[in-house]
N, C-alpha and C. Protein backbone atom coordinates (compact mmCIF):
# COMPACT_ATOMS: atom_id res chain seq x y z
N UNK A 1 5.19 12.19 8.97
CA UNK A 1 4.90 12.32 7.56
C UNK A 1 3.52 11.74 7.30
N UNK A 2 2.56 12.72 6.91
CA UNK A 2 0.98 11.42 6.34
C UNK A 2 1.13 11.51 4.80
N UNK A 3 0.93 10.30 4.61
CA UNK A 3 0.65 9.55 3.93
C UNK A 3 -1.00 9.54 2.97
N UNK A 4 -0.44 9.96 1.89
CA UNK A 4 -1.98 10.03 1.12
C UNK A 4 -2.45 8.83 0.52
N UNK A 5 -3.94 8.27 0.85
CA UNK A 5 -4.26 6.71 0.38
C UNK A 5 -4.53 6.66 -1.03
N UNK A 6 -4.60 7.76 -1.83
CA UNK A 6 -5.07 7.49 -2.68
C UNK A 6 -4.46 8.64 -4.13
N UNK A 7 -3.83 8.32 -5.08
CA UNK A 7 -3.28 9.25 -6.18
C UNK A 7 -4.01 10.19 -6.53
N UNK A 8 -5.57 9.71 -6.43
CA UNK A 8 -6.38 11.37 -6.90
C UNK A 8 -6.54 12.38 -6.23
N UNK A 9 -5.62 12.60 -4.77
CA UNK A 9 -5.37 13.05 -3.66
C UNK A 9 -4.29 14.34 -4.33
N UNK A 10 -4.18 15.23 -3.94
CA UNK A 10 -3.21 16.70 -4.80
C UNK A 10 -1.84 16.50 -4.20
N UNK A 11 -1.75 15.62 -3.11
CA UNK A 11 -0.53 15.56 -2.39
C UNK A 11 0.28 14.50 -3.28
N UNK A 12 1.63 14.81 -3.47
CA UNK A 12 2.95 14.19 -3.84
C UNK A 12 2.87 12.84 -3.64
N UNK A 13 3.17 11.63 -4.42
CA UNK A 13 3.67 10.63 -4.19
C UNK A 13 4.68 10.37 -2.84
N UNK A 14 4.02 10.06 -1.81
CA UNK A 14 5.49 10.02 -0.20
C UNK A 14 6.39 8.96 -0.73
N UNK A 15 7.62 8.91 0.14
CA UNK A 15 8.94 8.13 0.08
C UNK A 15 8.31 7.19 1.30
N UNK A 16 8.76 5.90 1.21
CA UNK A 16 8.32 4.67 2.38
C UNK A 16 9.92 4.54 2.61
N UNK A 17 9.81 3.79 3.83
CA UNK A 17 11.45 3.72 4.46
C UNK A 17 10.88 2.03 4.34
N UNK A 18 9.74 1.09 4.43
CA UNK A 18 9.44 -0.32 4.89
C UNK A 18 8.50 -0.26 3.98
N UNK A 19 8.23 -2.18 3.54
CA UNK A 19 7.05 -2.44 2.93
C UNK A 19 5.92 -2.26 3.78
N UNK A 20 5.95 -2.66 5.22
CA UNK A 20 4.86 -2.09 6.00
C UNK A 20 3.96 -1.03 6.29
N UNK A 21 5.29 0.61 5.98
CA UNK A 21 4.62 1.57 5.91
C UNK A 21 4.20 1.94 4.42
N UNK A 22 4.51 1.35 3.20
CA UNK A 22 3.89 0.96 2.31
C UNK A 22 2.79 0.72 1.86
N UNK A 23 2.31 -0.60 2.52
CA UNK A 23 1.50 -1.56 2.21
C UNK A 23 -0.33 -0.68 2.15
N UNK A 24 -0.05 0.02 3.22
CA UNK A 24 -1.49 0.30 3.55
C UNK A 24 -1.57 1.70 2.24
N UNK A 25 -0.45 2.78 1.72
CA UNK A 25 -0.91 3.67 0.44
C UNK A 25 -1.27 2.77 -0.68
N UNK A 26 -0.69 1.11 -0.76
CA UNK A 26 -1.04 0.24 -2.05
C UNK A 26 -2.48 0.05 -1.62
N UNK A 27 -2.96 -0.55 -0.53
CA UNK A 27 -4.02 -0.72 -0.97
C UNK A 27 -5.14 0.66 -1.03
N UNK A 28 -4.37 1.94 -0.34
CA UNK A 28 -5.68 2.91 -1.16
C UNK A 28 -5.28 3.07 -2.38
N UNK A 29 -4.47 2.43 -3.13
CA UNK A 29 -4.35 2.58 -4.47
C UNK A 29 -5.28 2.07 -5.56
N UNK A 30 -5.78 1.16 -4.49
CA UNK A 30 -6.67 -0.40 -4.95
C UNK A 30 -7.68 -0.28 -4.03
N UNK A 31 -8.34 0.68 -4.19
CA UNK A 31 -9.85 0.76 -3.43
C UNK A 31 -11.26 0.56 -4.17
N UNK A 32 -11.15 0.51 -5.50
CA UNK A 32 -11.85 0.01 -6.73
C UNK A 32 -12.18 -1.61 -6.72
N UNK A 33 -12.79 -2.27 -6.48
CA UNK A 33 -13.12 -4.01 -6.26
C UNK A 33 -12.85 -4.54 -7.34
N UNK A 34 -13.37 -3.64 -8.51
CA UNK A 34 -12.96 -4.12 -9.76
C UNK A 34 -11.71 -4.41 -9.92
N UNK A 35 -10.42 -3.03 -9.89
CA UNK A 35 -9.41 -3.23 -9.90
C UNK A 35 -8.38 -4.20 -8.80
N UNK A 36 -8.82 -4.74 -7.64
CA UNK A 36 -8.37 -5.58 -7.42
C UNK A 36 -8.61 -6.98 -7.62
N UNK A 37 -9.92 -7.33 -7.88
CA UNK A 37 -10.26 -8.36 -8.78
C UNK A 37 -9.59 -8.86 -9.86
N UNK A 38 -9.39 -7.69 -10.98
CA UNK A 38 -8.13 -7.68 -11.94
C UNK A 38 -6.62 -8.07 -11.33
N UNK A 39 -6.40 -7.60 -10.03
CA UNK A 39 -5.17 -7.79 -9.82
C UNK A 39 -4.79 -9.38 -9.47
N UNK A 40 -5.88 -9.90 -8.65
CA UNK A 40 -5.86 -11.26 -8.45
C UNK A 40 -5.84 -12.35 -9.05
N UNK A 41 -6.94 -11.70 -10.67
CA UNK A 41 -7.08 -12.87 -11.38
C UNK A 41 -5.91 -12.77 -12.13
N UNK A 42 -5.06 -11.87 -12.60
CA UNK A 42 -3.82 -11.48 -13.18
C UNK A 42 -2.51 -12.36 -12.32
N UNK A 43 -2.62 -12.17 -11.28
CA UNK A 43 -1.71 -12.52 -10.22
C UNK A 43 -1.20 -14.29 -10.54
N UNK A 44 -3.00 -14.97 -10.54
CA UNK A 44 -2.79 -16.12 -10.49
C UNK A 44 -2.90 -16.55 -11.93
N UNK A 45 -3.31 -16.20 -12.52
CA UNK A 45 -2.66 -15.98 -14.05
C UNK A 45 -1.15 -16.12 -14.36
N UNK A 46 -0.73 -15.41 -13.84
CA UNK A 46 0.47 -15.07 -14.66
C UNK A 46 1.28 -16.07 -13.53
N UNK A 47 0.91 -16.62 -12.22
CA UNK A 47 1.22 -17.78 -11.45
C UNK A 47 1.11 -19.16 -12.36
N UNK A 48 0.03 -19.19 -13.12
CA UNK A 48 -0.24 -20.31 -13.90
C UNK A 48 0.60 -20.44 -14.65
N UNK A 49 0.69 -19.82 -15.51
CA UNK A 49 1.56 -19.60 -16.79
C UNK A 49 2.85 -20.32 -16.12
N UNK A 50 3.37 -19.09 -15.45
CA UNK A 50 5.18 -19.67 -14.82
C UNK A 50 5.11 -20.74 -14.80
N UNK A 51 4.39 -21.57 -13.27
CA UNK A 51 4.43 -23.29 -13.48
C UNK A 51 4.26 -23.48 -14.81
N UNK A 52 3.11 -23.84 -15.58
CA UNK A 52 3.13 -24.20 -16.90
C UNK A 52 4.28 -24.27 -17.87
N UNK A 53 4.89 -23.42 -17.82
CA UNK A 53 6.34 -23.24 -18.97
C UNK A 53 7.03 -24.06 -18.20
N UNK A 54 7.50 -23.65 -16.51
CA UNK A 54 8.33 -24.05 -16.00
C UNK A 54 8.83 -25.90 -16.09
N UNK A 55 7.43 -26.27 -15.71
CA UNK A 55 7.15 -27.98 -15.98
C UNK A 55 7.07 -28.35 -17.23
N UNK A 56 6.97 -27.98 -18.30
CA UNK A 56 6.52 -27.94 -19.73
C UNK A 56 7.94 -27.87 -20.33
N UNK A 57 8.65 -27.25 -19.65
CA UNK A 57 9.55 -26.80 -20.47
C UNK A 57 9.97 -25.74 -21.48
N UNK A 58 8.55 -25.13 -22.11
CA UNK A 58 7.95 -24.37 -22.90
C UNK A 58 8.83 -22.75 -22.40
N UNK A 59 9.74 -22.50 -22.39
CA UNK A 59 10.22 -21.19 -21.97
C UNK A 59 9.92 -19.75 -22.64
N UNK A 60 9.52 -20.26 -24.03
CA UNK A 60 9.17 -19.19 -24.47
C UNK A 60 7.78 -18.19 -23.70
N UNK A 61 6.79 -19.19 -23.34
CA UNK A 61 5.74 -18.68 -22.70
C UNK A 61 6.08 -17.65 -21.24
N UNK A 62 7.34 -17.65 -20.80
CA UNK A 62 7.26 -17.26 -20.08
C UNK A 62 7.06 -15.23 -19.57
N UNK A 63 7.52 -14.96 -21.17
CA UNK A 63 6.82 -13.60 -21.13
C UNK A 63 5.33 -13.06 -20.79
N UNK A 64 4.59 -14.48 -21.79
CA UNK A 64 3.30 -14.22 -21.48
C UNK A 64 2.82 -14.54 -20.19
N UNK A 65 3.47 -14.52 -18.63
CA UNK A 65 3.18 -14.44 -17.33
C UNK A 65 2.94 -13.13 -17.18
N UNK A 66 4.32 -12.31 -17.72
CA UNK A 66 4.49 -11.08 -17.35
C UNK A 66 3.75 -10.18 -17.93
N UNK A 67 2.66 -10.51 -19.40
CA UNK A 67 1.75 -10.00 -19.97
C UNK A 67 0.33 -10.05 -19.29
N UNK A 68 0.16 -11.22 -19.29
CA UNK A 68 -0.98 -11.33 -17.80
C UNK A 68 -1.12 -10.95 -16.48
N UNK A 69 0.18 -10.71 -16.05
CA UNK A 69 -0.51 -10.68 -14.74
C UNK A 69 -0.36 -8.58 -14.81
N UNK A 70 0.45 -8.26 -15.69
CA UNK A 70 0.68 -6.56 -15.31
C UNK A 70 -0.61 -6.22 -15.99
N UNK A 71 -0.82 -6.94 -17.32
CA UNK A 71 -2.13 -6.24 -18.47
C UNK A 71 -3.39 -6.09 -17.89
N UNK A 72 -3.68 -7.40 -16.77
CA UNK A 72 -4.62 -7.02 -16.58
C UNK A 72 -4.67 -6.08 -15.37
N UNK A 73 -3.91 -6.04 -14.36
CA UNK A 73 -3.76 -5.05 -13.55
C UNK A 73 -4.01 -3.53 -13.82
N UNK A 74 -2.83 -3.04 -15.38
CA UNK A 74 -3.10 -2.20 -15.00
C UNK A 74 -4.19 -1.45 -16.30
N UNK A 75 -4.88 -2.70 -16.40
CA UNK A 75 -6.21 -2.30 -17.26
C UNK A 75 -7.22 -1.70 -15.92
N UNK A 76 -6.90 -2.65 -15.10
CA UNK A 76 -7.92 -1.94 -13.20
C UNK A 76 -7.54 -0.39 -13.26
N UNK A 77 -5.90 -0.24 -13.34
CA UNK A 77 -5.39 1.22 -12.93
C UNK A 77 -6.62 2.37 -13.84
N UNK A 78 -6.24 1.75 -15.38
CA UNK A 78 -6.21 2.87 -16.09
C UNK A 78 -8.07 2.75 -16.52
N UNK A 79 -8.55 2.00 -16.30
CA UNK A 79 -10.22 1.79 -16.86
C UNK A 79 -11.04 2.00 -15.51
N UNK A 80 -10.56 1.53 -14.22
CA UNK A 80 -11.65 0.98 -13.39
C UNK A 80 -10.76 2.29 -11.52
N UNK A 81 -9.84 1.93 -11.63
CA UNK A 81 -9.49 2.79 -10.85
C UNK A 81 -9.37 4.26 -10.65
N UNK A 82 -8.65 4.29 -12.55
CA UNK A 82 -8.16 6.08 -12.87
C UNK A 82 -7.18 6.54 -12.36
N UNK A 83 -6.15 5.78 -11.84
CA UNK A 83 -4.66 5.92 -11.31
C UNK A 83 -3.44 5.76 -12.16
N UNK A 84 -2.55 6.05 -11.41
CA UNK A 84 -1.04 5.41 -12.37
C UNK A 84 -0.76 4.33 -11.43
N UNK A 85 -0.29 2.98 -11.81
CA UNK A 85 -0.36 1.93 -11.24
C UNK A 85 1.34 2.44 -10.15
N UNK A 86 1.20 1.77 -8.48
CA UNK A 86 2.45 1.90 -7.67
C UNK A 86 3.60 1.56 -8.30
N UNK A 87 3.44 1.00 -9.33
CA UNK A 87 4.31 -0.56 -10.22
C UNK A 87 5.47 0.65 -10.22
N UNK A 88 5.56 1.92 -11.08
CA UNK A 88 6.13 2.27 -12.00
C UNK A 88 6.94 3.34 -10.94
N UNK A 89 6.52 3.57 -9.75
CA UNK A 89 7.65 4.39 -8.44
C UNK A 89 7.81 3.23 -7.34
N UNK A 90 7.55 2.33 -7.17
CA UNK A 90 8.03 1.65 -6.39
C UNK A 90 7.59 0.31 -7.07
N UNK A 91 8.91 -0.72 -7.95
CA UNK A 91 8.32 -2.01 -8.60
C UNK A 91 8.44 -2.73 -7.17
N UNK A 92 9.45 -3.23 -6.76
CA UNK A 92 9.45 -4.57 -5.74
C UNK A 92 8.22 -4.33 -4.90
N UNK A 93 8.20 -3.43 -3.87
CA UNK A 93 7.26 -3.27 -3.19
C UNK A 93 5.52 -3.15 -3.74
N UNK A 94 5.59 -2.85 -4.92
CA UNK A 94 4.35 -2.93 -5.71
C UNK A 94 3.88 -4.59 -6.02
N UNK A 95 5.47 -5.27 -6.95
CA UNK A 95 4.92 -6.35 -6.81
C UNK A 95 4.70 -7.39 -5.65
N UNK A 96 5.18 -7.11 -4.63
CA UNK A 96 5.25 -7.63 -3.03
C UNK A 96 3.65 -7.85 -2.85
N UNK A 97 3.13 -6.07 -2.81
CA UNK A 97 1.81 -5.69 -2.46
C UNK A 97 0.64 -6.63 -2.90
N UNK A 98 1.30 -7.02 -4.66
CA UNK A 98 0.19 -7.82 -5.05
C UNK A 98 -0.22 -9.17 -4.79
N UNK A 99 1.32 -9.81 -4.09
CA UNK A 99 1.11 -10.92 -3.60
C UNK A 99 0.35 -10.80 -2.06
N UNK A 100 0.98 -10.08 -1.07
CA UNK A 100 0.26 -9.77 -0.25
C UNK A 100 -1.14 -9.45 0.13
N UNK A 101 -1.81 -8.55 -1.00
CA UNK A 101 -3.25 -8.21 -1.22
C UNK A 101 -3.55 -8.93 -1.57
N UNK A 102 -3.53 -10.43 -2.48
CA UNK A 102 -4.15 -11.70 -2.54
C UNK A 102 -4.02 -12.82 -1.41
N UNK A 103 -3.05 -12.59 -0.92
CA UNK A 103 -2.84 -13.66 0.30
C UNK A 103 -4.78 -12.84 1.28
N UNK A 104 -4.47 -11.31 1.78
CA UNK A 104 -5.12 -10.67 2.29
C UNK A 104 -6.20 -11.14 2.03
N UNK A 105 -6.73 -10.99 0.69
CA UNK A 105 -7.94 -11.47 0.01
C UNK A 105 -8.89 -12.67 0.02
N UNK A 106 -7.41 -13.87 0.26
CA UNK A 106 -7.94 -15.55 0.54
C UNK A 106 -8.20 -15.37 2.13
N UNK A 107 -7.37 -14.66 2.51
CA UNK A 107 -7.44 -14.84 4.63
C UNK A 107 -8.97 -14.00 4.82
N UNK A 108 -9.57 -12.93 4.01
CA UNK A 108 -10.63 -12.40 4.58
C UNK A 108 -10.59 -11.25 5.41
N UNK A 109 -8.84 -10.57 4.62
CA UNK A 109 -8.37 -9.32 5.68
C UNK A 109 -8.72 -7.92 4.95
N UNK A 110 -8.79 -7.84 4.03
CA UNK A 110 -9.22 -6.84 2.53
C UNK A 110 -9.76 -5.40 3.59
N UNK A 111 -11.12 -5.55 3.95
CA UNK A 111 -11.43 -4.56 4.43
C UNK A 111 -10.93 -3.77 5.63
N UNK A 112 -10.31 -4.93 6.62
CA UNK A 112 -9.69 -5.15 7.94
C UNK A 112 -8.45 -3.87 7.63
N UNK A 113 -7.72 -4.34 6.78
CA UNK A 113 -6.73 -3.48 6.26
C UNK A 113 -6.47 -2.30 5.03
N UNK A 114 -7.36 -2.37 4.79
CA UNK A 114 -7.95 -1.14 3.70
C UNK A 114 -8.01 0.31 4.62
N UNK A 115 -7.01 1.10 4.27
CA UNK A 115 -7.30 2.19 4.82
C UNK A 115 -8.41 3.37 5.04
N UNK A 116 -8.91 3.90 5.97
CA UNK A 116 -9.67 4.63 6.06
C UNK A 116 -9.79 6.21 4.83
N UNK A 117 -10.72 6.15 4.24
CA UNK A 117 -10.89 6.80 3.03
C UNK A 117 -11.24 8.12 3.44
């Protein structure tokens, strides 16, 4: 089965059986710097927040994690990328991806694993 890296591609959204065979259509999803930039600073954003309420006590805030870290994401999708974000056909594995593509990001693996375009 191949696998298309990227949504502006005419081919169908594929079915993944693993986050592995996954991982690499998310990041041609996220081939825009901008839009993963957004995804990171969103990521640890909406990381902030959680602790914050969590220790705080403050529970109400805890929506506004889930406002930060998707808003700005999929402001990348829809302004900077021009995609429909993975979020909305595959959530777990989408949100997996985003932790993963930031881990990727701090290790210095980004391009290493960025699929061939």
């Amino acid at each position: 089965m191949t696998h298309p890296t990227s949504s502006t591609q005419t081919q169908q959204t594929p079915e993944f059986k693993s986050f592995a065979e996954f991982y690499p259509y998310y990041l041609g999803e996220h081939s825009n710097p901008v839009c993963r930039v957004l995804h990171y600073t969103g990521s640890l954003s909406a990381l902030s927040i959680l602790i914050y309420a969590l220790w705080s006590g403050q529970y109400a805030l805890l929506p506004l994690a889930l406002v930060a870290g998707y808003g700005q994401a999929w402001i990348g999708h829809f302004f900077f990328e021009h995609n429909k974000p993975a979020t909305f056909k595959y959530p777990l594995w989408s949100f997996m991806g985003d932790w993963v593509m930031l881990k990727d990001f701090f290790l210095g693996r980004i391009k290493q694993n960025m699929p061939q375009q």
